[in-house]
C-alpha atoms as a PDB file:
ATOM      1  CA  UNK A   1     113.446 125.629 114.337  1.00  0.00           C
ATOM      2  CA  UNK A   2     109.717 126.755 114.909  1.00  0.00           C
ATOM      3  CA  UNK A   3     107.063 124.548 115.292  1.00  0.00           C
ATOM      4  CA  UNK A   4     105.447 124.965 111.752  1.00  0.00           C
ATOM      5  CA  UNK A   5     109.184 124.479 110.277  1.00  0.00           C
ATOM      6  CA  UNK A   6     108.964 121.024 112.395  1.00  0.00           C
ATOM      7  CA  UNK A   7     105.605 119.727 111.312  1.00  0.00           C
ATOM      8  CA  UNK A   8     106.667 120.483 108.375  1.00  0.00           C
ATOM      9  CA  UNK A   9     109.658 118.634 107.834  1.00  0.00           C
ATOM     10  CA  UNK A  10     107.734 115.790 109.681  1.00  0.00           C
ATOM     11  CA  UNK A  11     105.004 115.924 107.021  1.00  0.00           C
ATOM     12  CA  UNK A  12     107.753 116.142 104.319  1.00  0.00           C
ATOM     13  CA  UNK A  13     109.536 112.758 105.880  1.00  0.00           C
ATOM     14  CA  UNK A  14     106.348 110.797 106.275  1.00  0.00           C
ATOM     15  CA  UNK A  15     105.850 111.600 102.270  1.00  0.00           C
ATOM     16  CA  UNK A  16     108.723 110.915 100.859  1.00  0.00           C
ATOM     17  CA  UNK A  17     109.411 107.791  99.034  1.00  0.00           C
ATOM     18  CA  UNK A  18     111.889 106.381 100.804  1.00  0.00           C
ATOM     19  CA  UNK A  19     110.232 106.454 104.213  1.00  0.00           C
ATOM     20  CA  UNK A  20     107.226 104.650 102.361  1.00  0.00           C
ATOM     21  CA  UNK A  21     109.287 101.958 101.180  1.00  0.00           C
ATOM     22  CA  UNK A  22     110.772 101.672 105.258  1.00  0.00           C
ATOM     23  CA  UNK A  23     107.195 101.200 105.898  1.00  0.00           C
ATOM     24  CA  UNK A  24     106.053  98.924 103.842  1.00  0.00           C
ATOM     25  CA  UNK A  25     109.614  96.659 104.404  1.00  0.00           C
ATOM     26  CA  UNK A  26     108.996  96.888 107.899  1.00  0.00           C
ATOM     27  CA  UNK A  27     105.364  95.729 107.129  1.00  0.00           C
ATOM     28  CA  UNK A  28     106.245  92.922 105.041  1.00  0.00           C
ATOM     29  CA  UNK A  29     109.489  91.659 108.460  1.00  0.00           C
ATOM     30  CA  UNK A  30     106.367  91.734 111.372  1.00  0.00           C
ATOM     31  CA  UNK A  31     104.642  89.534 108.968  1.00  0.00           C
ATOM     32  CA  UNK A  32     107.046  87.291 108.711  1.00  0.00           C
ATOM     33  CA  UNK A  33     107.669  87.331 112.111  1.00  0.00           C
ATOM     34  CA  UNK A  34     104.070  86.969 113.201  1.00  0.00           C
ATOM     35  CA  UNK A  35     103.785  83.509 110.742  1.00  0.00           C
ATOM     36  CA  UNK A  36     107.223  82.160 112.063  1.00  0.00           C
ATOM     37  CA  UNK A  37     107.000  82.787 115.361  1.00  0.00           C
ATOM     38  CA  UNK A  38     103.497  80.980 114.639  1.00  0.00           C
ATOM     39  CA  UNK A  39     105.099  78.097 113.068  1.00  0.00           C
ATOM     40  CA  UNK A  40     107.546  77.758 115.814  1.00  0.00           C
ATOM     41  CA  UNK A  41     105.135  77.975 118.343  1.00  0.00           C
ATOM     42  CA  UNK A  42     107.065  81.126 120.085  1.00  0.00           C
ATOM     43  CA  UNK A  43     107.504  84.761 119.328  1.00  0.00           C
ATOM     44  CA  UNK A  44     111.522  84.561 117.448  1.00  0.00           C
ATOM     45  CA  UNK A  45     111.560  88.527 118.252  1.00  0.00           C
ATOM     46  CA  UNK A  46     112.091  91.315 115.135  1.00  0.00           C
ATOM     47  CA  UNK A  47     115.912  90.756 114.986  1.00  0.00           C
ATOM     48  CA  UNK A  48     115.316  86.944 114.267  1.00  0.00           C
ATOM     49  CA  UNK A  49     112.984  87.937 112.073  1.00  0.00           C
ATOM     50  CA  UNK A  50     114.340  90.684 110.258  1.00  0.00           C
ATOM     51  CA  UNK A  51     117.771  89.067 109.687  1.00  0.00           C
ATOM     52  CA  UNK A  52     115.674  86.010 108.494  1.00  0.00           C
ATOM     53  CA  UNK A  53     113.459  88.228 106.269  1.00  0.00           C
ATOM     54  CA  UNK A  54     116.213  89.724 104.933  1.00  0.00           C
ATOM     55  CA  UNK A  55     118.349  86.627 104.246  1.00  0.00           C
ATOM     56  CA  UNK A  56     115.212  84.985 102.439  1.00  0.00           C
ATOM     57  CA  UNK A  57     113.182  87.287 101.117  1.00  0.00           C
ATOM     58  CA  UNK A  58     114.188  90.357 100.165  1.00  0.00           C
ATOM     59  CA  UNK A  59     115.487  90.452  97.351  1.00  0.00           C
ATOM     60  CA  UNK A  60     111.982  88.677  95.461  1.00  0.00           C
ATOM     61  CA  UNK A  61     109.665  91.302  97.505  1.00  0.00           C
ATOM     62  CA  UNK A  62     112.034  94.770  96.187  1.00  0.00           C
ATOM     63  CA  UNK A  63     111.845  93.059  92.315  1.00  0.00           C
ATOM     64  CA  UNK A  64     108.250  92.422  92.975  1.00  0.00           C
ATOM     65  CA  UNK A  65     107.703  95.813  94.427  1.00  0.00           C
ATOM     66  CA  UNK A  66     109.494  97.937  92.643  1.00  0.00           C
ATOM     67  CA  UNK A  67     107.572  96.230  89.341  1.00  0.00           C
ATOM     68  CA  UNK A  68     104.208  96.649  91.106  1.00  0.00           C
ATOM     69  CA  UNK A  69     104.779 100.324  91.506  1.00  0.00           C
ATOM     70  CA  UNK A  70     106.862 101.077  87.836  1.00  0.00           C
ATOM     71  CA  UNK A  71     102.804  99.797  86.594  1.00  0.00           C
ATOM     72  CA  UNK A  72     101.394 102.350  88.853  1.00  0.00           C
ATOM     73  CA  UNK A  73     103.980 104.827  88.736  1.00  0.00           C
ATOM     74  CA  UNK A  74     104.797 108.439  86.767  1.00  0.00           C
ATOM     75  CA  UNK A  75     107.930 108.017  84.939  1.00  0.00           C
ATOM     76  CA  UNK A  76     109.475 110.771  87.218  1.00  0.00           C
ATOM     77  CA  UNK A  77     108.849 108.352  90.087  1.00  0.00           C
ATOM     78  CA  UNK A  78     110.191 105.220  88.094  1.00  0.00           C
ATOM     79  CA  UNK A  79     113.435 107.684  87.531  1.00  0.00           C
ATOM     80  CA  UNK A  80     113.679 107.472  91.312  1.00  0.00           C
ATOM     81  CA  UNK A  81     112.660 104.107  92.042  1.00  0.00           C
ATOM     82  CA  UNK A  82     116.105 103.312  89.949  1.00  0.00           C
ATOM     83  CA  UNK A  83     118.269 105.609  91.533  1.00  0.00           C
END
């Protein structure tokens, strides 16, 4: 693979919805691990706080996502958001 075929496929990844949505999850799990390790008074480390994240809150901040974005969305990209 030549350079430009790697940036590109780099610049392809870095668009592409699903890498967006890693992003902003892995956003919203450092949050919560920056205002529980807060509360605790000691950094609980991302596993803690992933698995925590996860078991909590997950499920409310995808519904509350994917509705944000189907009001902001094309309905080609609401097609995907459902897949």
């Amino acid at each position: 693979m030549t350079t430009t075929e790697t940036t590109g496929s780099r610049e392809f990844v870095k668009q592409s919805s699903l890498y967006q949505e890693f992003l902003a999850e892995r956003e919203e799990i450092l949050k919560h691990k920056w205002i529980e390790s807060e509360r605790l008074g000691y950094d609980i480390g991302f596993e803690r706080a992933l698995l925590d994240w996860i078991r909590k809150h997950r499920d409310s901040w995808r519904a509350a996502r994917r509705a944000q974005l189907a009001t902001h969305a094309t309905p080609a990209t609401v097609v995907e958001m459902k897949k």
